[in-house]
C-alpha atoms as a PDB file:
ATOM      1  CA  UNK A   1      17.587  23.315  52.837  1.00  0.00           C
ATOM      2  CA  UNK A   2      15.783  24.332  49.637  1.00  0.00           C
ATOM      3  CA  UNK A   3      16.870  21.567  47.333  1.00  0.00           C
ATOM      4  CA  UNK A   4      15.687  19.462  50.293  1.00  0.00           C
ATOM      5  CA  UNK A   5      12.029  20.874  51.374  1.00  0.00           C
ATOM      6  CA  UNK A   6      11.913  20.341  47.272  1.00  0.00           C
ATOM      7  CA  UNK A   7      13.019  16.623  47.287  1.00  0.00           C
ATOM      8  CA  UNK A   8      10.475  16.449  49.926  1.00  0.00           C
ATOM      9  CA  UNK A   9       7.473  18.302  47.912  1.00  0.00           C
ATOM     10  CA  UNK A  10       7.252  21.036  50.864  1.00  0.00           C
ATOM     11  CA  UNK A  11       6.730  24.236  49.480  1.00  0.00           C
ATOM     12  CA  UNK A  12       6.307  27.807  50.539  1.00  0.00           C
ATOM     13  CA  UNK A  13       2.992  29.050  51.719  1.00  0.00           C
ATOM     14  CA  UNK A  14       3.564  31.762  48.583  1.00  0.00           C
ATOM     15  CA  UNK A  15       4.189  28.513  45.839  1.00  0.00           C
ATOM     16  CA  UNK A  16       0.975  26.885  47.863  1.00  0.00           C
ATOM     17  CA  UNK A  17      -1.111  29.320  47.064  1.00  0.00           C
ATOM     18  CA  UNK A  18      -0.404  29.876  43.459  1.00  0.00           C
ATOM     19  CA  UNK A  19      -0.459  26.042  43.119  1.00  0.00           C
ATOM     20  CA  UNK A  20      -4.564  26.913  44.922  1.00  0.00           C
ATOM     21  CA  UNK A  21      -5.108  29.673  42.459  1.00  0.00           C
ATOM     22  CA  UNK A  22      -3.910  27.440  39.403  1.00  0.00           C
ATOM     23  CA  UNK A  23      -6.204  24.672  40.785  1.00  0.00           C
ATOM     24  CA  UNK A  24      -9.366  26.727  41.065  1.00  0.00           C
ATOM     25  CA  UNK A  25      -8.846  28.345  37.313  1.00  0.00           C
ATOM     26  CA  UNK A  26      -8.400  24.487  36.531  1.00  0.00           C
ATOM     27  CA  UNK A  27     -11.313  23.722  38.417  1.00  0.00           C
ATOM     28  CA  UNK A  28     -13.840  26.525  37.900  1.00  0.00           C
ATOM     29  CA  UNK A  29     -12.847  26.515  33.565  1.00  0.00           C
ATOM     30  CA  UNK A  30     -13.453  22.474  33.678  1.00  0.00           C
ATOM     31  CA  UNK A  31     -17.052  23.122  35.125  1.00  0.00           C
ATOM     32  CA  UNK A  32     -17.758  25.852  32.907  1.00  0.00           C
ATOM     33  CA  UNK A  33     -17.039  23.617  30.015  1.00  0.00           C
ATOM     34  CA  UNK A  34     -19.100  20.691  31.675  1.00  0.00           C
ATOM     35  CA  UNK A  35     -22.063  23.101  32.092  1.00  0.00           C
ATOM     36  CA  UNK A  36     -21.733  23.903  28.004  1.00  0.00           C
ATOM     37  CA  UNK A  37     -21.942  20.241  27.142  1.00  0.00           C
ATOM     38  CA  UNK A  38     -24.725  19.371  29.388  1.00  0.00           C
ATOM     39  CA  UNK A  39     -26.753  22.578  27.936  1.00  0.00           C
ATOM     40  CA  UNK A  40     -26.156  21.748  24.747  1.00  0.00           C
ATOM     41  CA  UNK A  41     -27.256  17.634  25.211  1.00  0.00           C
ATOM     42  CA  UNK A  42     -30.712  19.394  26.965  1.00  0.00           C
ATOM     43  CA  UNK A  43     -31.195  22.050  24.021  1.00  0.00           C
ATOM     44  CA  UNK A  44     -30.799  18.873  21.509  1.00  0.00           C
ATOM     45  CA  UNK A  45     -32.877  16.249  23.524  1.00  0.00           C
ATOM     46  CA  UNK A  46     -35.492  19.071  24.061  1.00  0.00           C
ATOM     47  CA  UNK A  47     -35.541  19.955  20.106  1.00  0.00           C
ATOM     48  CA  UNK A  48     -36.187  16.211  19.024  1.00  0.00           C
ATOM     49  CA  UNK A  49     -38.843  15.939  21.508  1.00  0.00           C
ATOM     50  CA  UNK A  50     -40.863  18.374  20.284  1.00  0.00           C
ATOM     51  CA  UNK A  51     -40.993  16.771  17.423  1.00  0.00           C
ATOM     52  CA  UNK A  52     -44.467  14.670  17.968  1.00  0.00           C
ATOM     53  CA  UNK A  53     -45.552  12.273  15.134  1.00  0.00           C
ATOM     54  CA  UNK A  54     -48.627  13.041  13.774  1.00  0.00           C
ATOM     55  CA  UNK A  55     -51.534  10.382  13.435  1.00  0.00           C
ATOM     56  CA  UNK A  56     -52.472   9.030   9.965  1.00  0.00           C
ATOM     57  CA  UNK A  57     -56.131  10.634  10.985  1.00  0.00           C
ATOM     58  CA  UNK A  58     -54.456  13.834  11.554  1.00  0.00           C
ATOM     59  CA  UNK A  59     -52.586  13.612   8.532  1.00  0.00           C
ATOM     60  CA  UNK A  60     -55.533  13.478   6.315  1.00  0.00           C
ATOM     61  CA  UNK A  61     -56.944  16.481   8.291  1.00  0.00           C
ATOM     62  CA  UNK A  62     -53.917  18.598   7.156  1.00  0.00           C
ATOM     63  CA  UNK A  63     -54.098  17.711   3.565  1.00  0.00           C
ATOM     64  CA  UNK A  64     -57.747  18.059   3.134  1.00  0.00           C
ATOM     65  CA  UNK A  65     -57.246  21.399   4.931  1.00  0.00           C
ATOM     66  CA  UNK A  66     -54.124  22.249   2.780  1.00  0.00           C
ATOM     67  CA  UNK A  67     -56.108  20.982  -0.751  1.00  0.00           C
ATOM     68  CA  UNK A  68     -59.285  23.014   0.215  1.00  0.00           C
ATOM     69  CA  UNK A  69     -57.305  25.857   1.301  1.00  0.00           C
ATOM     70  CA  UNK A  70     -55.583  25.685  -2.071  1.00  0.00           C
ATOM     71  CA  UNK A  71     -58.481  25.577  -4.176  1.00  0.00           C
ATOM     72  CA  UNK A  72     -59.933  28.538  -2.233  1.00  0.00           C
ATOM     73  CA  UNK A  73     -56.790  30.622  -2.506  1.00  0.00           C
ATOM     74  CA  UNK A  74     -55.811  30.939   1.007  1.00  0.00           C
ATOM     75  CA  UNK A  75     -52.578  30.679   1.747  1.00  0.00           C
ATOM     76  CA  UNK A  76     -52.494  28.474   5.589  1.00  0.00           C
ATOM     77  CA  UNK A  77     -48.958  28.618   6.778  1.00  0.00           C
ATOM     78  CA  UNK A  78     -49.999  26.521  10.377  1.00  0.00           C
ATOM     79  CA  UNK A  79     -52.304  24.138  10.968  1.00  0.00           C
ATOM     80  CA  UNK A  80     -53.099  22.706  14.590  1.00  0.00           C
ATOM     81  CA  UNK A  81     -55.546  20.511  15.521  1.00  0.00           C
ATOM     82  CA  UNK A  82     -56.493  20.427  18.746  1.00  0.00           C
ATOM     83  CA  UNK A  83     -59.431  17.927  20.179  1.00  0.00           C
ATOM     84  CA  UNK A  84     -62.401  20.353  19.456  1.00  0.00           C
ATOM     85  CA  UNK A  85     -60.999  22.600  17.011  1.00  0.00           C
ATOM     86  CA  UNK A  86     -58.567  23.236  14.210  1.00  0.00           C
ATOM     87  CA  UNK A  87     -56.358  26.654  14.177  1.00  0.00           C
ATOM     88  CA  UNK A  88     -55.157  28.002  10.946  1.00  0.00           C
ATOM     89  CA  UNK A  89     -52.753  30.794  10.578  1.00  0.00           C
ATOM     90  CA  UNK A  90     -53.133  32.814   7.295  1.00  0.00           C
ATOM     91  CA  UNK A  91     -50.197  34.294   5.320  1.00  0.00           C
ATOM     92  CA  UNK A  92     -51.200  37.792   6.858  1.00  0.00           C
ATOM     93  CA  UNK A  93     -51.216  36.523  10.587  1.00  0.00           C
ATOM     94  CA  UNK A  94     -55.085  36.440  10.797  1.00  0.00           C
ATOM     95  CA  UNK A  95     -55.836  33.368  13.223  1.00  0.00           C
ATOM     96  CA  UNK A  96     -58.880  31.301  12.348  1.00  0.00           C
ATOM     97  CA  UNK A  97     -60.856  28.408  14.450  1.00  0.00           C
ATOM     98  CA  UNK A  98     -62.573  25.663  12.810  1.00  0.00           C
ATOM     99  CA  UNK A  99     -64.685  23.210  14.565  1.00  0.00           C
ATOM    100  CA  UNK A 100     -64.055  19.708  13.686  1.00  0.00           C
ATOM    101  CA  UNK A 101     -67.978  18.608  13.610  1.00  0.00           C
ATOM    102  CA  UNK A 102     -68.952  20.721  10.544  1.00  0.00           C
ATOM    103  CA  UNK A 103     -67.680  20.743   7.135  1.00  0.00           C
ATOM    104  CA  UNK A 104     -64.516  21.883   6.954  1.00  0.00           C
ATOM    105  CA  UNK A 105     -64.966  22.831   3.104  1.00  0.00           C
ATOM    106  CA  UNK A 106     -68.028  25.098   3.894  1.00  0.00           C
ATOM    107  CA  UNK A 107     -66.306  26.908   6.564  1.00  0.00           C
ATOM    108  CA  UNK A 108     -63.309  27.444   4.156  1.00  0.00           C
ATOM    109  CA  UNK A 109     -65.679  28.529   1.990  1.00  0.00           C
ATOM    110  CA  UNK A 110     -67.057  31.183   4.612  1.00  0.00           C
ATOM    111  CA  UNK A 111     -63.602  31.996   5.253  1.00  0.00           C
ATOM    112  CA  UNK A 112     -62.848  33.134   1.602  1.00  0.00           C
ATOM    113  CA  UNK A 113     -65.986  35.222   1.611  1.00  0.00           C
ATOM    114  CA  UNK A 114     -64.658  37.046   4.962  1.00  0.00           C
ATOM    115  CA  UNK A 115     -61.204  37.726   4.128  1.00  0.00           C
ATOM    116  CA  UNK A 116     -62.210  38.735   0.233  1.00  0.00           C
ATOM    117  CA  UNK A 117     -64.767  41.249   2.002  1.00  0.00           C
ATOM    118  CA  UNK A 118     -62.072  42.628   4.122  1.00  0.00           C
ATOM    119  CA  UNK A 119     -60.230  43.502   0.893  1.00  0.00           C
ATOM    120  CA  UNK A 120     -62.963  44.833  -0.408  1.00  0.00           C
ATOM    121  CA  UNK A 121     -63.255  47.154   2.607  1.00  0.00           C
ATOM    122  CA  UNK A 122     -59.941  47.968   3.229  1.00  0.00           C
ATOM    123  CA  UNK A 123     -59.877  45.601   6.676  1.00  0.00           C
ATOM    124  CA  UNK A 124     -57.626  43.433   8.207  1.00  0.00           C
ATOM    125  CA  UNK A 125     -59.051  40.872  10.860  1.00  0.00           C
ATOM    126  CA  UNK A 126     -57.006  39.379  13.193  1.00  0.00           C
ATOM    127  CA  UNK A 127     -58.785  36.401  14.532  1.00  0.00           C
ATOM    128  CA  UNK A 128     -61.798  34.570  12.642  1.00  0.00           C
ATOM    129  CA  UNK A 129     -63.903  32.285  14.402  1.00  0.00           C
ATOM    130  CA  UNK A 130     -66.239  30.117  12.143  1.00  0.00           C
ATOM    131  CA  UNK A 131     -67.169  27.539  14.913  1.00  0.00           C
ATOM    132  CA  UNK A 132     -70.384  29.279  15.484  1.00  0.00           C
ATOM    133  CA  UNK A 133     -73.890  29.610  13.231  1.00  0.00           C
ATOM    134  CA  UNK A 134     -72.472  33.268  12.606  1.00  0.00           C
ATOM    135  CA  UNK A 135     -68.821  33.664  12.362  1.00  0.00           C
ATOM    136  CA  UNK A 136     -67.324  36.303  14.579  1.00  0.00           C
ATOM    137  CA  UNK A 137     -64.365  38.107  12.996  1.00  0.00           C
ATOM    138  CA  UNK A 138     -62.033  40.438  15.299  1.00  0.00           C
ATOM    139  CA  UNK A 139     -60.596  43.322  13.887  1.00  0.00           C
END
């Protein structure tokens, strides 16, 4: 009767269920995998979109910036421009806003006098601000 319920592909409720148990492992280790490719295909596609391309207009904001900042002897490691402002980061974390409507040369210029005073006085700001008449410099 054995050979014959195994001709016939009837098995045992005990061979069922380890056939269910294999099938699940099967199952469950095929979606984990699944869930690993599709994570990694959203990390990438997420990555190369936050890559935005920068304007030509923009572009020539960041050099001038970078070629000022240069001949001032700041060292900028970010620059963001935003629609009413630019944001530097310094070497030493300081954050500083520029407005786009003035001269950016003269406020890199007030920026240099700022952070050479700081050394002067032992000081380390944090955030500079040289969109207004008088630049406001948080310690």
């Amino acid at each position: 009767m054995t050979n014959l319920n195994r001709q016939l592909g009837i098995y045992s409720s005990q061979k069922r269920n380890q056939l269910r148990q294999i099938l699940t492992i099967l199952i469950i280790i095929s979606l984990v995998i699944l869930l690993i490719l599709i994570g990694q295909q959203i990390y990438f596609w997420l990555k190369n979109n936050q890559k935005q391309l920068i304007s030509p207009q923009e572009e020539a904001i960041v050099v001038t910036i970078s070629r000022i900042a240069q001949e001032h002897s700041l060292s900028v490691t970010k620059i963001e421009e935003r629609p009413d402002m630019i944001i530097l980061l310094l070497d030493d974390s300081v954050e500083v806003l520029l407005d786009k409507k003035k001269a950016i040369a003269a406020q890199l210029t007030a920026l240099q006098l700022i952070v050479n005073q700081d050394k002067i006085n032992g000081r380390k700001a944090k955030k500079i601000d040289l969109r207004f008449n008088n630049p406001i410099v948080v310690y």
